[in-house]
N, C-alpha and C. Protein backbone atom coordinates (compact mmCIF):
# COMPACT_ATOMS: atom_id res chain seq x y z
N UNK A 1 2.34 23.24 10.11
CA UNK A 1 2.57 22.03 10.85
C UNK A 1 3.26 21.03 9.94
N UNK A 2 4.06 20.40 10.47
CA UNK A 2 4.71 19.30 9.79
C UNK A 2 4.84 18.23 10.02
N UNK A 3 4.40 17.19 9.28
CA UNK A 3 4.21 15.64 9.51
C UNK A 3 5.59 14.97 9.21
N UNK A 4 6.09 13.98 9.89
CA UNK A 4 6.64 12.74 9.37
C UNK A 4 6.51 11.42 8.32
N UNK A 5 5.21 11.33 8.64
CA UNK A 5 4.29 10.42 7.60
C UNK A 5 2.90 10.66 8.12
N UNK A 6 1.88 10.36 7.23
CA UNK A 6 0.38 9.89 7.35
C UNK A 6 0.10 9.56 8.36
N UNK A 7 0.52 8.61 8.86
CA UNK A 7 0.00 7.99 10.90
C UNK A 7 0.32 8.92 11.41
N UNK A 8 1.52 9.86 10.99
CA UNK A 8 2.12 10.74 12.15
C UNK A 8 0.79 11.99 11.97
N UNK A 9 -0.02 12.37 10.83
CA UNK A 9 -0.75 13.12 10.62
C UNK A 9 -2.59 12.60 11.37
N UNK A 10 -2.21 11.11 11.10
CA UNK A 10 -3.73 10.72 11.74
C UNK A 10 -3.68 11.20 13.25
N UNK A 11 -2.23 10.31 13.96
CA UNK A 11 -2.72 10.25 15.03
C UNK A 11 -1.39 11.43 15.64
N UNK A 12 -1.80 12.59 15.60
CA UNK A 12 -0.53 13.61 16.13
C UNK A 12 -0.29 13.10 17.66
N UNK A 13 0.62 13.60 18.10
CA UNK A 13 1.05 13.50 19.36
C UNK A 13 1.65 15.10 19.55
N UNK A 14 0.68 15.60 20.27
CA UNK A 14 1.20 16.95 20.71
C UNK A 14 1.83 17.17 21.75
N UNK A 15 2.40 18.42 21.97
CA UNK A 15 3.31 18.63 22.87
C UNK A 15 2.90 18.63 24.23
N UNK A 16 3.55 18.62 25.22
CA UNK A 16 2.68 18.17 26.52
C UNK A 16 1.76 20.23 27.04
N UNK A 17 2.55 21.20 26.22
CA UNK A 17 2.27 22.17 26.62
C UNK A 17 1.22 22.69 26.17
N UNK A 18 0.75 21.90 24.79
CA UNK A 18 -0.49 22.64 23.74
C UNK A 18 -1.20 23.16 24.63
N UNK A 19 -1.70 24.59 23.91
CA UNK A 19 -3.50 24.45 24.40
C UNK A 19 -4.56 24.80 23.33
N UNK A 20 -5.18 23.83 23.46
CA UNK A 20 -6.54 23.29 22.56
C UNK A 20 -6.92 24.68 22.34
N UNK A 21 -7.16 25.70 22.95
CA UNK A 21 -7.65 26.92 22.83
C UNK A 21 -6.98 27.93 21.95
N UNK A 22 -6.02 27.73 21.59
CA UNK A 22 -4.92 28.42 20.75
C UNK A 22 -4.89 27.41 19.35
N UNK A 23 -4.47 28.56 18.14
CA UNK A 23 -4.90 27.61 16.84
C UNK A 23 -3.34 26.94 16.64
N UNK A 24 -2.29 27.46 17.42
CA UNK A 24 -1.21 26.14 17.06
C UNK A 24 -1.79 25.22 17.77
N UNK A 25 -2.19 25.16 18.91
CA UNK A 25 -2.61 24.23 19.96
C UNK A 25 -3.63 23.19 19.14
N UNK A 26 -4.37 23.63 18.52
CA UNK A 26 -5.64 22.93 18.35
C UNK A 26 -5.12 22.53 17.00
N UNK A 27 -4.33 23.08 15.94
CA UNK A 27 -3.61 22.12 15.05
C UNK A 27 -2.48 21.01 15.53
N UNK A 28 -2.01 21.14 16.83
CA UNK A 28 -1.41 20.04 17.44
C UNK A 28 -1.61 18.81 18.08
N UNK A 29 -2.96 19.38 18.55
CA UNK A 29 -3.84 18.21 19.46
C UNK A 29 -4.50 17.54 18.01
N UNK A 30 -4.83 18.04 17.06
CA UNK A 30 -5.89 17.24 16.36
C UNK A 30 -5.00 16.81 14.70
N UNK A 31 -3.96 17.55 14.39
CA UNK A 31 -3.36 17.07 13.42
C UNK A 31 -4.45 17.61 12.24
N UNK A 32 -5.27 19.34 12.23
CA UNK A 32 -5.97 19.17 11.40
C UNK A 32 -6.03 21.15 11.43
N UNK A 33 -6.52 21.56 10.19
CA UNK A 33 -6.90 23.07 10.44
C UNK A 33 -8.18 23.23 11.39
N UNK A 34 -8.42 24.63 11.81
CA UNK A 34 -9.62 24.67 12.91
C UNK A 34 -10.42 24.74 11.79
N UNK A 35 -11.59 24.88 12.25
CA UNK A 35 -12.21 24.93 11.01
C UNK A 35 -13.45 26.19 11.87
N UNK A 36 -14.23 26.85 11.13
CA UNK A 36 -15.30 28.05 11.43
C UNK A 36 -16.79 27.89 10.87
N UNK A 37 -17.71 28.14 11.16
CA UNK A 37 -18.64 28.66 10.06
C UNK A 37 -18.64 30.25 10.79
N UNK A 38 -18.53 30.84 9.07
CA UNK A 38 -18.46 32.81 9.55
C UNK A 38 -19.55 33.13 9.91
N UNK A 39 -19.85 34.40 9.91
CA UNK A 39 -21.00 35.33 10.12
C UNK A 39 -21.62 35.40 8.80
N UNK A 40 -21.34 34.73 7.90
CA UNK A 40 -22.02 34.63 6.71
C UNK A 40 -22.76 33.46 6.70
N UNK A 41 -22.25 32.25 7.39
CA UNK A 41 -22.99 31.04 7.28
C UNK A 41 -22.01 30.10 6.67
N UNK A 42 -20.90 30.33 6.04
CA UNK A 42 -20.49 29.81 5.15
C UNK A 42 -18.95 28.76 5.91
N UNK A 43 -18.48 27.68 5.70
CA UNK A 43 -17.72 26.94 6.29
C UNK A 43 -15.94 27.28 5.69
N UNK A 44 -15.26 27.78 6.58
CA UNK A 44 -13.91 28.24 6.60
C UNK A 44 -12.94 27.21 7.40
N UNK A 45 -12.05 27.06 6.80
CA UNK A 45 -11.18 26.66 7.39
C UNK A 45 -9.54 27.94 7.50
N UNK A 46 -8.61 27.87 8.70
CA UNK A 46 -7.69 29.14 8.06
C UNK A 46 -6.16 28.40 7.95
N UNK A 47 -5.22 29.02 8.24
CA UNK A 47 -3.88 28.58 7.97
C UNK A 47 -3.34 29.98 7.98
N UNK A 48 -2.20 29.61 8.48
CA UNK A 48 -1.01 30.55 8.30
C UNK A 48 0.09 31.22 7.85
N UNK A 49 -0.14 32.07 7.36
CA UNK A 49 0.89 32.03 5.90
C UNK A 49 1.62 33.30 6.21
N UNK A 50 3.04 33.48 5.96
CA UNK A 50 4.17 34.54 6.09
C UNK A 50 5.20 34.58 4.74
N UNK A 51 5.65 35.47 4.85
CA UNK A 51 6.50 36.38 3.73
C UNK A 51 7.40 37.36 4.23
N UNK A 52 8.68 37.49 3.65
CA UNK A 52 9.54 38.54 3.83
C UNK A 52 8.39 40.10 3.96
N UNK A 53 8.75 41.41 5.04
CA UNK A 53 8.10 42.21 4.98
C UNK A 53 8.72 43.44 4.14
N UNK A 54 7.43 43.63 3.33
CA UNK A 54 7.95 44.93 2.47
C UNK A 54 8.83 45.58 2.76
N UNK A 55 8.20 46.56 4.01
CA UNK A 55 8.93 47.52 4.81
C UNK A 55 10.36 47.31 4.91
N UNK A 56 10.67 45.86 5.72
CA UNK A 56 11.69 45.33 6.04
C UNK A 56 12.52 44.12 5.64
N UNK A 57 13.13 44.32 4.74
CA UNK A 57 13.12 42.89 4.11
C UNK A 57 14.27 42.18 5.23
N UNK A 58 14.32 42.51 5.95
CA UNK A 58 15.06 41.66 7.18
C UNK A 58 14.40 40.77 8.35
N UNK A 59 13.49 41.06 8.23
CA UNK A 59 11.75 40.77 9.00
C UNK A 59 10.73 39.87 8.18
N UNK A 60 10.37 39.04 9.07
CA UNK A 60 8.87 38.48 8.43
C UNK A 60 7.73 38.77 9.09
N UNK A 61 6.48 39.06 8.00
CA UNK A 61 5.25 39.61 8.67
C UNK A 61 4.16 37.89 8.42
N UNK A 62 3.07 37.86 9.38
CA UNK A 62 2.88 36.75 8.92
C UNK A 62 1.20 37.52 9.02
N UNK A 63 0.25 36.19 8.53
CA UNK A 63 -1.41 36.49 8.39
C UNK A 63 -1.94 35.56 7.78
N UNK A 64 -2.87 35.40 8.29
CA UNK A 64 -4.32 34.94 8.41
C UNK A 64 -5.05 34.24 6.70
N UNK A 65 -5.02 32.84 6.29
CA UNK A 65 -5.42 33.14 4.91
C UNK A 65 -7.18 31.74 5.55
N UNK A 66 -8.29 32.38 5.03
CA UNK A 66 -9.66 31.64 5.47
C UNK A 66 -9.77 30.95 3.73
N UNK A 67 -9.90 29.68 4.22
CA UNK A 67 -10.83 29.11 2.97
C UNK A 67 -12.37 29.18 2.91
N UNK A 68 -12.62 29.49 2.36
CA UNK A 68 -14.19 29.34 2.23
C UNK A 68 -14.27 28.07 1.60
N UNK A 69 -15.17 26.90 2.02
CA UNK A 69 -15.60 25.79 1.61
C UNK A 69 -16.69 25.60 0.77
N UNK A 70 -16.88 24.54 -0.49
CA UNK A 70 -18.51 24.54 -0.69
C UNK A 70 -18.96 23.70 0.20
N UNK A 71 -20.46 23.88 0.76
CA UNK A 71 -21.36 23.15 1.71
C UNK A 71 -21.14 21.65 1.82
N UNK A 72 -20.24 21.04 0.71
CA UNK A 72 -20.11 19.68 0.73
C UNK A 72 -19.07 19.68 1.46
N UNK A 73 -17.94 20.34 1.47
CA UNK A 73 -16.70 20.39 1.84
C UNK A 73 -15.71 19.69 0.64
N UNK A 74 -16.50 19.72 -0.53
CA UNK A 74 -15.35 19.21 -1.46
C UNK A 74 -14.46 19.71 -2.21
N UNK A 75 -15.03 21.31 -1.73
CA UNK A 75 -14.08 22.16 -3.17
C UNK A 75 -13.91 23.10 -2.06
N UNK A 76 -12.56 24.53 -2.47
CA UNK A 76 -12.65 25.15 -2.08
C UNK A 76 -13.52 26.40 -2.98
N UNK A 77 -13.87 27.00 -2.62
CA UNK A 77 -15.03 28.26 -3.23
C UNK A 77 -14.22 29.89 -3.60
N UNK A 78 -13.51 30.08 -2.30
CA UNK A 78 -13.22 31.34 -2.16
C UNK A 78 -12.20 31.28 -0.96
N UNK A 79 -11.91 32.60 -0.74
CA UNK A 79 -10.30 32.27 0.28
C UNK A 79 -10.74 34.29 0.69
N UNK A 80 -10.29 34.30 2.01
CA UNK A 80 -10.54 35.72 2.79
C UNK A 80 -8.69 35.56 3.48
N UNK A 81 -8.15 36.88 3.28
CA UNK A 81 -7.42 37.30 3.93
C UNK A 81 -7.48 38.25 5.30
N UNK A 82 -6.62 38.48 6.03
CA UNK A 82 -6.19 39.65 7.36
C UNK A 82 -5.21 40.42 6.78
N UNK A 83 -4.85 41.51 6.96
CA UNK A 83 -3.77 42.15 6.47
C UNK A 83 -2.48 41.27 7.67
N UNK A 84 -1.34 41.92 7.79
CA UNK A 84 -0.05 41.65 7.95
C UNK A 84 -0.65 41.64 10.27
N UNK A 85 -0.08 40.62 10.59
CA UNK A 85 -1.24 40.29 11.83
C UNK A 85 0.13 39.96 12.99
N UNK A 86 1.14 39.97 12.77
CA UNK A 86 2.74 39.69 13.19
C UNK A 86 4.01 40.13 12.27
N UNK A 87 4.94 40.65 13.05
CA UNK A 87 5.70 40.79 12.45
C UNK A 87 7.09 40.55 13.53
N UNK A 88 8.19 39.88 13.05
CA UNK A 88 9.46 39.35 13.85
C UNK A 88 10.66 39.27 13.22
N UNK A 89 11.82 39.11 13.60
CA UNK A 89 12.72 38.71 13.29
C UNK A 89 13.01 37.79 12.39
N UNK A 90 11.97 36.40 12.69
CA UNK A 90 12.19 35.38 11.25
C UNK A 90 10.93 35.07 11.70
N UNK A 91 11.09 34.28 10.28
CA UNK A 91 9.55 33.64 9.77
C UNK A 91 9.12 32.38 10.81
N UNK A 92 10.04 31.73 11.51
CA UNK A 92 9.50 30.65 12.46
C UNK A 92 8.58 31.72 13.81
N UNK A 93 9.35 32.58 13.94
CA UNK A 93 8.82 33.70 14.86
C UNK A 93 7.70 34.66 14.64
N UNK A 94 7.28 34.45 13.29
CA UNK A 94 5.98 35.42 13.36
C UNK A 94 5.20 34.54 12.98
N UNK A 95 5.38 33.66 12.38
CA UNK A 95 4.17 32.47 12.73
C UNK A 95 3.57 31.54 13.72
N UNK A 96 4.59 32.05 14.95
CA UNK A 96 4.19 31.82 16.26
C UNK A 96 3.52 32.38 16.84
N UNK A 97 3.63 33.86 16.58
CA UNK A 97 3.30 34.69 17.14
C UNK A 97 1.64 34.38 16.96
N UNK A 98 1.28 34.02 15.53
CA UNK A 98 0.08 34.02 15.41
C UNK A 98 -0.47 32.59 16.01
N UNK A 99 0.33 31.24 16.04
CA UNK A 99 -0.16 30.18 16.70
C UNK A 99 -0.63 30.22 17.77
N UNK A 100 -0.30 31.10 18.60
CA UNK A 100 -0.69 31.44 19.93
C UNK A 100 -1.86 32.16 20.02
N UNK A 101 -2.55 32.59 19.10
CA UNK A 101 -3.78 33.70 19.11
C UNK A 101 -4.87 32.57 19.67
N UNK A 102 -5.41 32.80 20.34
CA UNK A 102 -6.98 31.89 20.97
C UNK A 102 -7.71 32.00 19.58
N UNK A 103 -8.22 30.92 19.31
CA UNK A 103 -9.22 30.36 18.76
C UNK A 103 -10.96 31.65 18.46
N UNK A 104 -11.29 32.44 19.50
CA UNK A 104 -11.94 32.80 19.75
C UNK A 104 -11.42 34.46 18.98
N UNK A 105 -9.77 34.60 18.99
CA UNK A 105 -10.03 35.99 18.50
C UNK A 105 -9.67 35.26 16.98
N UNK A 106 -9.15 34.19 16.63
CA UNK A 106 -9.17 34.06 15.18
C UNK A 106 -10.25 34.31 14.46
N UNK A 107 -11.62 33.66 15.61
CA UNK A 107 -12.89 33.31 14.41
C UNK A 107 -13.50 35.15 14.73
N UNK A 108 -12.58 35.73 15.61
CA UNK A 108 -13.79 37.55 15.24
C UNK A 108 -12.88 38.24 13.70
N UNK A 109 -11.43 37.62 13.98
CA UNK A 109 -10.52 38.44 12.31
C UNK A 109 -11.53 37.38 11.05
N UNK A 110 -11.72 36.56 11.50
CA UNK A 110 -12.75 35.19 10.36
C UNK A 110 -14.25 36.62 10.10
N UNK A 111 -14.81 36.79 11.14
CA UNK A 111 -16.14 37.66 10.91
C UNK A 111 -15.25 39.45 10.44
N UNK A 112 -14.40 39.29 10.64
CA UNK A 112 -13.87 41.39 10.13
C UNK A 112 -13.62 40.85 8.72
N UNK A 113 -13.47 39.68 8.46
CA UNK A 113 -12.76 39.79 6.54
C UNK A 113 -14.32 39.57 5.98
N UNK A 114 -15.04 39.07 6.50
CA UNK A 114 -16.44 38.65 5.53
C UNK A 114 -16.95 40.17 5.57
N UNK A 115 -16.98 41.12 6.64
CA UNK A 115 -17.57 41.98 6.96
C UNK A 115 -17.00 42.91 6.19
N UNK A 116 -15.61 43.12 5.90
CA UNK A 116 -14.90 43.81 4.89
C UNK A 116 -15.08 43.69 3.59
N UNK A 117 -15.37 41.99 2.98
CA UNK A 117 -15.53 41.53 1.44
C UNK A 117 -17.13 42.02 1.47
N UNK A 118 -18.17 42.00 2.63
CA UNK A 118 -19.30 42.59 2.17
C UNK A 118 -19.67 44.08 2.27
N UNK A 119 -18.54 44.59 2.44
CA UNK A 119 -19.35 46.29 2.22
C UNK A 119 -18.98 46.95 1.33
N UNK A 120 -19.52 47.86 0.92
CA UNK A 120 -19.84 48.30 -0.66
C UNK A 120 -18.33 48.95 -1.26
C-alpha cells in the first residue's frame, strides 16, 4: 500500500469497491496490516511480498510474509512464511492476486506456517 503523506496513512480513503473482507480491502479501509492471533496464541501481523520467479524470470510469484509480535507489540520476535501463493505476468499482478484472498483463508495459511514451524 502506498501513502501520500501521514494524514493520507491516518485517515485512508478507500476505494468505493474495497471489501473489508479481503486483505487488500481491509488494508484500504483501515490504512493498516490485518493483524491475527495464530493457533499458537501468539500476535501476527502479514504483508505481501513478491520477487522475480525462479522458474520464470519473466513472471512474478508473490507470498505471504507473518510477523510474529512480542505480547507488547513492541518488537518484532519472529516472521513465518507461505511458499510462492501467486504467480503472473508482473509483480503489480501477483500481488493482487493475493489482495483479494478473504481474510479468513489468510488467517488458515497464518495456522499451516505455525503448524509447519512446529513439527518435528
Amino acid at each position: 500500500m502506498l501513502y501520500k503523506s501521514t494524514e493520507d496513512r491516518l485517515n485512508p480513503v478507500a476505494p468505493a469497491d474495497a471489501d473489508e473482507s479481503t486483505l487488500g480491502g481491509y488494508a484500504a479501509m483501515h490504512g493498516r496490516a490485518a493483524a491475527f492471533t495464530g493457533c499458537d496464541g501468539q500476535p501476527y501481523t502479514v504483508a505481501v511480498e513478491s520477487e522475480p520467479s525462479d522458474a520464470d524470470p519473466s513472471s512474478w510469484v508473490a507470498y505471504l510474509v507473518f510477523l510474529r509480535w512480542a505480547g507488547s507489540g513492541s518488537a518484532i520476535m519472529d516472521h513465518l512464511e507461505t511458499g510462492d501463493l501467486a504467480e503472473a505476468p508482473t509483480e503489480a499482478d501477483a500481488r493482487a492476486r493475493l489482495a483479494a484472498l478473504p481474510l479468513a483463508r489468510v488467517r488458515e495459511l497464518l495456522d499451516e506456517a505455525v503448524m509447519r514451524r512446529s513439527d518435528p
